[in-house]
Protein backbone atom coordinates (compact mmCIF):
# COMPACT_ATOMS: atom_id res chain seq x y z
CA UNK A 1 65.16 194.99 25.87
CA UNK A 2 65.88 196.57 29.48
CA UNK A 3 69.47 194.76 29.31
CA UNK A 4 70.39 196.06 26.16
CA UNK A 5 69.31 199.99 27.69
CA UNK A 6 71.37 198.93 30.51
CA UNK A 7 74.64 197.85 28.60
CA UNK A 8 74.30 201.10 26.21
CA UNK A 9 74.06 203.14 29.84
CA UNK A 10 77.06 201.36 31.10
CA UNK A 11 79.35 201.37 27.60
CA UNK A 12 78.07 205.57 27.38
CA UNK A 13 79.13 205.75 31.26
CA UNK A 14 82.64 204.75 30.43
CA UNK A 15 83.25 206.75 27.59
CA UNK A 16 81.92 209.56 30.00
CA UNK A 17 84.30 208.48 32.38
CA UNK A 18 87.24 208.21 29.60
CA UNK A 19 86.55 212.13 28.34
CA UNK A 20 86.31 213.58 31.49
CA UNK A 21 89.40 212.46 32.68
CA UNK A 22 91.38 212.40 29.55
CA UNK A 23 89.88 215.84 27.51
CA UNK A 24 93.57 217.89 28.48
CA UNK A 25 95.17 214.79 26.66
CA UNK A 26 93.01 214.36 23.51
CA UNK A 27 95.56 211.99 21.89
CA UNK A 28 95.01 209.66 25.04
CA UNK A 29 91.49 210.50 24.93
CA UNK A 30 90.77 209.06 20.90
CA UNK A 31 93.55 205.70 22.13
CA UNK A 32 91.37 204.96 25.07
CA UNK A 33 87.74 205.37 22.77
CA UNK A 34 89.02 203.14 20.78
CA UNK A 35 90.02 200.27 22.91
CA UNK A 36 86.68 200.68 24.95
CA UNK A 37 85.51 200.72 21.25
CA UNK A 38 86.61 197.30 20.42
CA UNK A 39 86.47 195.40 23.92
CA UNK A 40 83.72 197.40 25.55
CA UNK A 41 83.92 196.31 29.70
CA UNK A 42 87.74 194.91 29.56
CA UNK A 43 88.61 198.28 28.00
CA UNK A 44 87.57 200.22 30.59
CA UNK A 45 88.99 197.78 33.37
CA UNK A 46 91.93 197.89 31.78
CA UNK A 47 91.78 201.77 31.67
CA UNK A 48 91.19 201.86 35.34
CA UNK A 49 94.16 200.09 36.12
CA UNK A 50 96.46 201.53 33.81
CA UNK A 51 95.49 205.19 33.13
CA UNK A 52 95.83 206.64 36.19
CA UNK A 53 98.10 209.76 36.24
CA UNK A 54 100.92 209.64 37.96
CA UNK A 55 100.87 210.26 42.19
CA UNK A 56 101.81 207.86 44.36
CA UNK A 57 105.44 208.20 43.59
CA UNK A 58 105.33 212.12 43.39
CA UNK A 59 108.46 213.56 45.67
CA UNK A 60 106.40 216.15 47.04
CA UNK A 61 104.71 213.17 48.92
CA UNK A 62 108.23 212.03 50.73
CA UNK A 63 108.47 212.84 54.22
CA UNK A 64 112.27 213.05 53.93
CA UNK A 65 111.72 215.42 50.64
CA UNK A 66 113.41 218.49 52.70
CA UNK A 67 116.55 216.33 53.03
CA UNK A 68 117.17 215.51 49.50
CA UNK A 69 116.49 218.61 48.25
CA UNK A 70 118.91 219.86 50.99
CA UNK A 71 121.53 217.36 48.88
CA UNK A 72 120.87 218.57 45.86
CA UNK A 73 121.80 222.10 46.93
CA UNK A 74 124.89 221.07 48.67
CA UNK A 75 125.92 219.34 45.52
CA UNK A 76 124.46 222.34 42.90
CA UNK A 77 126.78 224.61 44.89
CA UNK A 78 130.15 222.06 45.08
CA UNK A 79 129.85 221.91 41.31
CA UNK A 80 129.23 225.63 40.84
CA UNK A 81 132.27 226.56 42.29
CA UNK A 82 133.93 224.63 39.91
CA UNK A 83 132.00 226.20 36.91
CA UNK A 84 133.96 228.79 34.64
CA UNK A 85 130.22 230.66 34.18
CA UNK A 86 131.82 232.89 31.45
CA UNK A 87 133.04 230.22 29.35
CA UNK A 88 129.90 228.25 30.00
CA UNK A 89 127.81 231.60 28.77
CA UNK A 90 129.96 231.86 25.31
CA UNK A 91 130.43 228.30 24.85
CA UNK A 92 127.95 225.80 26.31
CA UNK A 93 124.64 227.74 25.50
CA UNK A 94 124.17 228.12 22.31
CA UNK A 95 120.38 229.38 21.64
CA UNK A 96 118.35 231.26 24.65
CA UNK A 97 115.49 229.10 24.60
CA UNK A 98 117.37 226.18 24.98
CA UNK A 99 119.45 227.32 27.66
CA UNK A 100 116.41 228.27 29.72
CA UNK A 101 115.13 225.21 29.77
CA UNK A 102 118.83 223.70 30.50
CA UNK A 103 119.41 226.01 33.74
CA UNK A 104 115.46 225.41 34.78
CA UNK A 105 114.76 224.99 38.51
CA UNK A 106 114.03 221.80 38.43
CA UNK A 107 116.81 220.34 36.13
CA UNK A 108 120.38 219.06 37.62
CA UNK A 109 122.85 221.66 37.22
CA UNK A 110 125.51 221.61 34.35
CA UNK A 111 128.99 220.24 36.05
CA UNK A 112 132.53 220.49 34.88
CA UNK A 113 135.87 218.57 35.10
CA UNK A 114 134.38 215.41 33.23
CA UNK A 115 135.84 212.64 31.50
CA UNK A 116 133.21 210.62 29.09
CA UNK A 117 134.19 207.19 27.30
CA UNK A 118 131.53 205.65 25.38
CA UNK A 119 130.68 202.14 23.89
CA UNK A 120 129.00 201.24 20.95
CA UNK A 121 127.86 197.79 22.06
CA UNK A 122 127.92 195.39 25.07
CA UNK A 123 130.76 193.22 25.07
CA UNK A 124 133.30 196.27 25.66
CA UNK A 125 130.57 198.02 27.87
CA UNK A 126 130.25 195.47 30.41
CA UNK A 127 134.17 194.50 30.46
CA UNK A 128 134.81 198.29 31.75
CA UNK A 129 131.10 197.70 34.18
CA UNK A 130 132.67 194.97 35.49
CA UNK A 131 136.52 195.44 35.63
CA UNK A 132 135.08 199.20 37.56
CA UNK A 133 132.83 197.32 40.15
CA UNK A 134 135.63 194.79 40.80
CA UNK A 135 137.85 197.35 41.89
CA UNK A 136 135.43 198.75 44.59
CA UNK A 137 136.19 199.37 47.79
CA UNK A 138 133.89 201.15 49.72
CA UNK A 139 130.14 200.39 47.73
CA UNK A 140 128.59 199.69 44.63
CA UNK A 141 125.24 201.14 43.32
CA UNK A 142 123.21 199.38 40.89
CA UNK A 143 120.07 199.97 39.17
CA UNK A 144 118.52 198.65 36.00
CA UNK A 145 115.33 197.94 34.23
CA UNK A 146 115.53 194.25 33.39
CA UNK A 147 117.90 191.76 34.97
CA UNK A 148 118.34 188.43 33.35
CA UNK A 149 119.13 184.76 34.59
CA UNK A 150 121.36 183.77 31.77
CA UNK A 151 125.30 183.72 31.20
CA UNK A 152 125.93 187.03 31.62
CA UNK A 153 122.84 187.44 34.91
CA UNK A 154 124.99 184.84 36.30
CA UNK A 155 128.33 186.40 35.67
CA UNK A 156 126.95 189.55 37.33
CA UNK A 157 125.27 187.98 40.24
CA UNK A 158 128.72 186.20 40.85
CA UNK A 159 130.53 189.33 40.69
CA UNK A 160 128.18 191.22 43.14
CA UNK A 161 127.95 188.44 45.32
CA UNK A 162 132.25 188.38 45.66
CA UNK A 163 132.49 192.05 46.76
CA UNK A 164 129.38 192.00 48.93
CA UNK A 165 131.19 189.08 50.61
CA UNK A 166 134.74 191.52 50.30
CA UNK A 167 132.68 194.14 52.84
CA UNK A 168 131.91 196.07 50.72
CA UNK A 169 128.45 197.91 50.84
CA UNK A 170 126.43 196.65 47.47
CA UNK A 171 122.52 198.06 46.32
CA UNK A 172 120.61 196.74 43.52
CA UNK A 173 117.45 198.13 42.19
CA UNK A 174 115.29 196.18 39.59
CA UNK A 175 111.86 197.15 38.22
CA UNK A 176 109.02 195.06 38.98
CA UNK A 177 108.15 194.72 35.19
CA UNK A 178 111.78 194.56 33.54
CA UNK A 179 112.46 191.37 35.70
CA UNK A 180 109.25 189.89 36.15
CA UNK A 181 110.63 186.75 34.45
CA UNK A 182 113.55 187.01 36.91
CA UNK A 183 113.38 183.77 39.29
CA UNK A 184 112.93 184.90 43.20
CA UNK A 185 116.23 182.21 43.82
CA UNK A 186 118.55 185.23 41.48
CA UNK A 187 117.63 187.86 44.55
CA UNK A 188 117.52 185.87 46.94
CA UNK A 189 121.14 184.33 46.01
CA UNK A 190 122.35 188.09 46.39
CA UNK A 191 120.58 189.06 49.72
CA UNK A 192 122.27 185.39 51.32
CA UNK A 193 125.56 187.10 50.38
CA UNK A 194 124.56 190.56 51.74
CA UNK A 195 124.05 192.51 48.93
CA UNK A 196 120.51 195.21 49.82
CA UNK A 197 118.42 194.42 46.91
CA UNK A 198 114.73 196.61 46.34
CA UNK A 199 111.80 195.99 43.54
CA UNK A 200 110.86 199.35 42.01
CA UNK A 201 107.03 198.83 41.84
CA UNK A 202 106.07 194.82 42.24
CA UNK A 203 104.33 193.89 39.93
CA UNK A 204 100.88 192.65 42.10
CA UNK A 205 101.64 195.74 43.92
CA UNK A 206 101.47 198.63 41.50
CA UNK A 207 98.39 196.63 39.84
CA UNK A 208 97.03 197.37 43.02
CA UNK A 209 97.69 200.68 43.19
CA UNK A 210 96.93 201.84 39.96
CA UNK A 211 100.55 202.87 38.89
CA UNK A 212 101.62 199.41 36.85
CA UNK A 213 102.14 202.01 33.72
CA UNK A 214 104.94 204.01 35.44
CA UNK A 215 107.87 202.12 35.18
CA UNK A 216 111.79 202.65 36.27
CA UNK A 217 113.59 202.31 32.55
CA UNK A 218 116.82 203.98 34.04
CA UNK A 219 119.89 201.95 34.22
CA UNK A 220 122.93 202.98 36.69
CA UNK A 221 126.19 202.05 38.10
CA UNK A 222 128.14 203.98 40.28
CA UNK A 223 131.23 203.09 41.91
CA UNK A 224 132.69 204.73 45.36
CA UNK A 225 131.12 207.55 43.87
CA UNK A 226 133.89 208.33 41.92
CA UNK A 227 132.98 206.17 38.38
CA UNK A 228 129.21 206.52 36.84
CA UNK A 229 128.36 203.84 33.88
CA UNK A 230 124.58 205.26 32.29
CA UNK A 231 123.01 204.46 28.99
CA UNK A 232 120.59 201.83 27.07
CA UNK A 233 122.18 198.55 28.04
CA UNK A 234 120.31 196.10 30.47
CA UNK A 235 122.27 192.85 31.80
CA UNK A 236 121.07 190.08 29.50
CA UNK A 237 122.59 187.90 26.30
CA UNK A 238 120.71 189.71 23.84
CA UNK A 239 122.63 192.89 24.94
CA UNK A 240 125.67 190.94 24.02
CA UNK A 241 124.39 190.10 20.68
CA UNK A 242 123.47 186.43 21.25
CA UNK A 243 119.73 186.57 20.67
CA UNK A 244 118.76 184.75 17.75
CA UNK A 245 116.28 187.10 16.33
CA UNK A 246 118.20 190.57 16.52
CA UNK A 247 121.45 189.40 15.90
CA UNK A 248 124.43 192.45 16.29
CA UNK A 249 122.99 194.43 18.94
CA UNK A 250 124.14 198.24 18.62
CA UNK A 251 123.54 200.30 21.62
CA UNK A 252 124.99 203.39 23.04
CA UNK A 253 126.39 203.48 26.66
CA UNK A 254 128.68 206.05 28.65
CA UNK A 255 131.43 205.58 31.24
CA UNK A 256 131.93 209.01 33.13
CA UNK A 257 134.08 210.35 35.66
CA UNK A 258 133.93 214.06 37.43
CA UNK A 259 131.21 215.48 38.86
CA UNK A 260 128.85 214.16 36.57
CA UNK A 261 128.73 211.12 39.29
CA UNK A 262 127.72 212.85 41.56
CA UNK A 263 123.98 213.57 40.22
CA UNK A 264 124.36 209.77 39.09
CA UNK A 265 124.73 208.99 42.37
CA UNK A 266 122.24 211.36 43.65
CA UNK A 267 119.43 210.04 40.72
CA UNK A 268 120.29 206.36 42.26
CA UNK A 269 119.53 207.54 46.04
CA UNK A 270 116.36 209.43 45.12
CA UNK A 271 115.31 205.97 43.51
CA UNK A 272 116.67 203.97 46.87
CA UNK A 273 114.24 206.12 48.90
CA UNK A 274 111.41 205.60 46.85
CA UNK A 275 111.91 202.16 46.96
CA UNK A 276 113.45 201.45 51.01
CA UNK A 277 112.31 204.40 52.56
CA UNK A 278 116.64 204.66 53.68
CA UNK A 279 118.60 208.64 52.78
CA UNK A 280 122.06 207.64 51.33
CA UNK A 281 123.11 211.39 51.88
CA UNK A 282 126.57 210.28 54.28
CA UNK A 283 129.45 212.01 52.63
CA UNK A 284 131.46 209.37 51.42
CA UNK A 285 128.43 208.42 48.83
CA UNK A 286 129.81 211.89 47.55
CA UNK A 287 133.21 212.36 47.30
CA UNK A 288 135.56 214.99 45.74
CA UNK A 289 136.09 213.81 42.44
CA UNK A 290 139.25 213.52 41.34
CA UNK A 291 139.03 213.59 37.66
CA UNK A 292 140.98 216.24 35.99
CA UNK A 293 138.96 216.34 32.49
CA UNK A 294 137.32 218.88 31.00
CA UNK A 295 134.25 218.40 29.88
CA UNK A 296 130.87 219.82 30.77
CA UNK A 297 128.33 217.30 31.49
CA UNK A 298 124.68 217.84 32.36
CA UNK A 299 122.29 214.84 33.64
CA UNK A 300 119.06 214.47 32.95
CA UNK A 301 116.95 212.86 35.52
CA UNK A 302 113.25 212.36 34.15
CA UNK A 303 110.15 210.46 34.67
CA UNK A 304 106.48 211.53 35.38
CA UNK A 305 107.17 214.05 37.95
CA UNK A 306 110.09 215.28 35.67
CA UNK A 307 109.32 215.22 31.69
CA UNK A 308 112.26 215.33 29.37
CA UNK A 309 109.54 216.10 26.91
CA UNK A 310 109.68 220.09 27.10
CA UNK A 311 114.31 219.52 26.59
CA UNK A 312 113.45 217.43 23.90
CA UNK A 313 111.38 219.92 22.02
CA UNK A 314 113.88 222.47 22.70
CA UNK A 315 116.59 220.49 21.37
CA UNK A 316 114.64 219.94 17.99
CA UNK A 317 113.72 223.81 17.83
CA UNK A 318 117.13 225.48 18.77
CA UNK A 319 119.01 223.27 15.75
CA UNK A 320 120.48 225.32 13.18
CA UNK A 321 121.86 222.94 11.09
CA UNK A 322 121.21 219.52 11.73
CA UNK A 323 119.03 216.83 14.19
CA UNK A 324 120.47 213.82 14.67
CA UNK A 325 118.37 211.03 16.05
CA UNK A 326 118.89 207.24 16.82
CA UNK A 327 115.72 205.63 19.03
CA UNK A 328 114.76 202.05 18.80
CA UNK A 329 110.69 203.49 18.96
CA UNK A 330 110.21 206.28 17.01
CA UNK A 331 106.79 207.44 18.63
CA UNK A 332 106.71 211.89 19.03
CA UNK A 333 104.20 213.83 20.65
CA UNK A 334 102.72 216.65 18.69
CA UNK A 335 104.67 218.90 19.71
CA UNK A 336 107.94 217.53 18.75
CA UNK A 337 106.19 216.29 15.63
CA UNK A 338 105.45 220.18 14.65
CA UNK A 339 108.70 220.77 15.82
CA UNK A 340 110.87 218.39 13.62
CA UNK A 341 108.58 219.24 10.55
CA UNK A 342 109.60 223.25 10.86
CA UNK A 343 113.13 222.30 11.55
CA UNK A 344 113.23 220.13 8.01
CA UNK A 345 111.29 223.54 6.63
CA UNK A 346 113.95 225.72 7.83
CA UNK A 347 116.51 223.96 6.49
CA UNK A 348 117.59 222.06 9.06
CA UNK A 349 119.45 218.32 7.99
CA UNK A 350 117.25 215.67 9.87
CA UNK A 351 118.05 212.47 9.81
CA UNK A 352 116.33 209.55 11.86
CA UNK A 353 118.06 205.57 12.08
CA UNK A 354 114.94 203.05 13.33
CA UNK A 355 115.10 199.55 13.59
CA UNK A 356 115.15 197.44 10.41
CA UNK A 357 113.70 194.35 12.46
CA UNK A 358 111.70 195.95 15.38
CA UNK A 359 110.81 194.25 18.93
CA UNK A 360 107.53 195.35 18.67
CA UNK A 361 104.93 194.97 15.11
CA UNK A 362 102.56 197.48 16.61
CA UNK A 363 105.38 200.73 18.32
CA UNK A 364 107.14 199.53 14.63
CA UNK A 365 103.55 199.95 12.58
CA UNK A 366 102.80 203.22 14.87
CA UNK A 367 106.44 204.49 13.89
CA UNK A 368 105.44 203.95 10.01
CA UNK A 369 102.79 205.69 10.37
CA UNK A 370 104.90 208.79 11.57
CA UNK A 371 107.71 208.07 8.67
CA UNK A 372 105.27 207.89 5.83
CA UNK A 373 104.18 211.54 7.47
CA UNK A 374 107.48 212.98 8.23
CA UNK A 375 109.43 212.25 4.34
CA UNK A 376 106.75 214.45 3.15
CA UNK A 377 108.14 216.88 4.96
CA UNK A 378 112.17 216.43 3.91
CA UNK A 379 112.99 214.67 6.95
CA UNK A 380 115.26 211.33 5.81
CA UNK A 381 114.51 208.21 7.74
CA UNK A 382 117.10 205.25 7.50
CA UNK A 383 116.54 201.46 9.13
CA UNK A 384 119.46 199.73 10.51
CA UNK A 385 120.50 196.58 8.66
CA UNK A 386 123.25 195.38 10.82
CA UNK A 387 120.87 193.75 13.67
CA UNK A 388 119.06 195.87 16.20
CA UNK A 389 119.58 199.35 17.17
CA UNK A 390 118.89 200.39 20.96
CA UNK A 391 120.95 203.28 21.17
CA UNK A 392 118.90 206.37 22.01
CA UNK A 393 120.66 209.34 20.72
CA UNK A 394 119.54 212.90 19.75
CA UNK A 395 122.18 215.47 18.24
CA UNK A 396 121.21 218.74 18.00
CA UNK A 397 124.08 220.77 15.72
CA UNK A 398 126.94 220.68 18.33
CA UNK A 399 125.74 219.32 21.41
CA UNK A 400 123.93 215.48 21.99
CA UNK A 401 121.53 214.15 24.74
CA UNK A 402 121.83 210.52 25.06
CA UNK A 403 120.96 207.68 27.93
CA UNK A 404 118.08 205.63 28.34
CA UNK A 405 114.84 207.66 27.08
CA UNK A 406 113.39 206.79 23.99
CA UNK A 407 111.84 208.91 21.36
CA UNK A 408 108.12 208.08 22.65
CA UNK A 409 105.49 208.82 24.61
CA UNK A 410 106.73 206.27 27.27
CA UNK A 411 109.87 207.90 27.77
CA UNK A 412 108.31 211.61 27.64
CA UNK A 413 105.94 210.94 30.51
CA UNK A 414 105.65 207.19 31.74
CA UNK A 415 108.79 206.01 32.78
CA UNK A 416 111.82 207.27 34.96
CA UNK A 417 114.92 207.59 32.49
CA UNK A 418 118.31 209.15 33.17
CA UNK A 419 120.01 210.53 29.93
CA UNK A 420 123.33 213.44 30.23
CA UNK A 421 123.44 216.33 27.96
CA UNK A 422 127.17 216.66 26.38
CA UNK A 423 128.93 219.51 25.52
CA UNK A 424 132.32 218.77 24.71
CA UNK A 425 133.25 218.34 21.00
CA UNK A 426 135.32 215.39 21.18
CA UNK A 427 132.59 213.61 22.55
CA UNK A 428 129.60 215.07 20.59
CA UNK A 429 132.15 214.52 17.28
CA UNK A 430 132.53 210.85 18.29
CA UNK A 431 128.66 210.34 18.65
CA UNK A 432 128.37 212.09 15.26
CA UNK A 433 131.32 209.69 13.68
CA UNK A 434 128.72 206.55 15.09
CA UNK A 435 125.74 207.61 13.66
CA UNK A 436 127.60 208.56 10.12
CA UNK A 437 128.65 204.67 10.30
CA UNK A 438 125.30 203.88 11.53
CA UNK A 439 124.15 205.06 8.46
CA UNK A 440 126.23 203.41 6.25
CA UNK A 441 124.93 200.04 7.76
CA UNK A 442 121.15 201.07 7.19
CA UNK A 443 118.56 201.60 3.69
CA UNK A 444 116.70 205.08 3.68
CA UNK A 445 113.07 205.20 3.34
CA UNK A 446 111.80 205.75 -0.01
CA UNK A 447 108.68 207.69 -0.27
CA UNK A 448 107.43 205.64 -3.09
CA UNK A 449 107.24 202.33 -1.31
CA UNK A 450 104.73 203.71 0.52
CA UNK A 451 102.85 204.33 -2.69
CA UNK A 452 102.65 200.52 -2.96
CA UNK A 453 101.44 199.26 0.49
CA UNK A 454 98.23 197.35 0.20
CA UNK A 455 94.79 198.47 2.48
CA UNK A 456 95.54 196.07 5.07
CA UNK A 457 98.90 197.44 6.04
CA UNK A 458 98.13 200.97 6.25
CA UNK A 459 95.37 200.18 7.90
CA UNK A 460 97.66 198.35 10.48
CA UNK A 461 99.45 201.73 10.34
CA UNK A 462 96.72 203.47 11.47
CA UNK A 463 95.03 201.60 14.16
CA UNK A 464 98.81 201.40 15.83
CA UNK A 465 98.93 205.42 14.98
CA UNK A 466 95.75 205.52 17.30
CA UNK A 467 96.87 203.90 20.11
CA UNK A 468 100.42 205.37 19.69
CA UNK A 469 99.84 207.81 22.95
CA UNK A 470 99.11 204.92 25.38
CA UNK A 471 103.18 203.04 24.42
């Protein structure tokens, strides 16, 4: 009898634990009662490992903070001066709560004199990644969430390991989780030839330290500072179409030149320092760009310390005519759930493309779960036949956000993503032209097939729904 007093203490101790830490996030709060609901003590180890907000990797905490943010200045003001403010004003901006958040503080500055080229899938993506970092000549900077060891791993570990061995200065980062099935002998094949490879968060080590759920997602190439490459595309086969399962693989990924770079390159060092504890802040990481386009270009660096979440519900309240959205994981917190509903209410055309075949049953249940809400409300929701969608786009009436964030939770506030804000109508016409053909290749929701689903799958719906906060 005493036992079963003592396990009741213990289970009512952790969901003590659970509310007091979790009652300002109430959505986390019902996720994490009902895992400690179902697996009583694992829950809550599990919880103590995972849920822990985010710290240890909080810039405030850098010793060397004062010099980055020194950088950032220098490069804010280099950038202003090329800035035509008054066109920016007429042009750029076009609703006041939206441009507060864009010329925030804390936000990279807006930069002109860019030229964008973007890619629809990986084979021409990584021809103009590679052909770029082939033609270095003075360093290479690297960064990306999962690495693979297959044909095109090997291709790119070949190709590093040539211009490390040219002298010139190459850095990879890699994510502790993204390449955890990444063989040691891949690294340690580039560090033989000299290229300075770092682990963002080991995996044993940020179990340790609590902070295995904040992961670097972001994925970054710059060249001599001069050519940027950002966007949803990892190195791997399946990027290239040649996984079994998916298929076509239809992803969205940018090639910029102009200023642009330089908070590409200055997102990439922040990173480096986090990881090696070594400032890249020596001019020549930041040259005078040479590129004589014309288009304004904002990036987006985001992660824990930075949420994207507050631009994204800006961009979804400031539409006037239409929403745009493409996002393998189609996962919104409440607030850009309210948000899209009063946009379809006022009118507004929303349209969201989702997987037809997802990578994950339960983020594709969860996502159901939000669809089967959201049609009520006008909003048209459309699943890709072609293969698999990874693009992550979000159009909102004449300008588009785009990069590596996803439309969920993970992306608002778990993971480090770098996206760019565009502003220049060729480019935000060309990303509307893709998702037009996307749609052609997809089948729209019907309400009524929801009408037909049996017990068992909604049900599926809405235990994923529940833990939906915690992906």
């Amino acid at each position: 009898m005493l036992w079963i007093i003592f396990a009741l203490l213990l289970i009512l101790s952790q969901i003590v634990v659970v509310l007091m830490n979790e009652y300002c996030r109430p959505q986390k709060a019902v996720a994490w009662l009902v895992i400690l609901y179902i697996f009583p003590f694992i829950g809550f180890l599990f919880y103590y490992f995972v849920a822990k907000e985010y710290s240890c990797f909080n810039p405030s905490l850098r010793k060397d903070n004062g010099m980055l943010e020194h950088l950032k200045e220098t490069l804010a003001d280099r950038c202003k001066r090329k800035l035509p403010i008054n066109l920016v004003e007429q042009s750029v901006y076009h609703d006041d709560n939206l441009q507060a958040i864009l010329k925030n503080g804390n936000t990279l500055p807006i930069t002109a004199c860019n030229e964008t080229t973007i890619y629809i899938e990986g084979k021409k993506a990584f021809e103009a990644m590679f052909e770029s970092i082939s033609l270095a000549k003075h360093h290479i900077h690297i960064e990306f969430y999962i690495i693979r060891d297959d044909v095109l791993g090997k291709e790119f570990q070949q190709l590093l390991i040539r211009k490390a061995q040219e002298g010139v200065k190459v850095r990879l980062l890699y994510d502790g989780i993204g390449c955890y099935r990444l063989g040691k002998n891949y690294m340690k094949r580039l560090e033989n030839a000299g290229v300075e490879t770092g682990c963002f968060a080991p995996l044993l080590s940020s179990f340790i330290n609590r902070q295995i759920n904040f992961r670097n997602h972001r994925k970054i190439v710059v060249v001599d500072g001069e050519v940027g490459f950002i966007g949803g595309l990892n190195i791997g086969d399946e990027y290239l179409g040649k996984n079994s399962e998916f298929g076509y693989w239809r992803d969205t990924h940018f090639k910029i030149k102009g200023d642009a770079v330089l908070w590409i390159q200055y997102t990439f060092s922040a990173d480096w320092y986090d990881v090696k504890q070594q400032l890249l802040t020596t001019p020549a990481y930041y040259p005078v760009q040479e590129s004589q386009g014309k288009e304004f270009v904002q990036i987006v660096k985001s992660g824990p310390d930075e949420t994207i979440l507050e631009l994204i519900f800006s961009f979804v309240v400031s539409a006037k005519k239409r929403i745009y959205i493409e996002t393998p994981y189609f996962i919104p917190d409440p607030g850009v759930l309210l948000a899209l509903k009063t946009a379809a209410i006022r009118g507004v055309d929303v349209r969201v493309i989702i997987p037809a075949v997802p990578d994950s049953k339960l983020v594709y249940f969860a996502s159901l779960s939000y669809v089967r809400e959201l049609l009520q409300a006008g909003i048209r929701f459309y699943r890709y036949q072609k293969g698999f969608i990874h693009a992550k786009v979000i159009i909102s009436d004449d300008i588009a956000c785009s990069g590596s964030a996803n439309m969920d939770m993970r992306s608002f506030t778990g993971q480090f993503e770098i996206s760019a804000i565009f502003y220049d109508g060729k480019t935000v016409d060309r990303l509307i032209n893709e998702f037009n053909q996307d749609l052609s290749k997809s089948e729209e929701f019907l309400g009524a097939e929801f009408d037909d689903q049996s017990k068992f799958q909604i049900l599926k719906e809405v235990f994923a729904r529940l833990l939906s906060p915690l992906f």
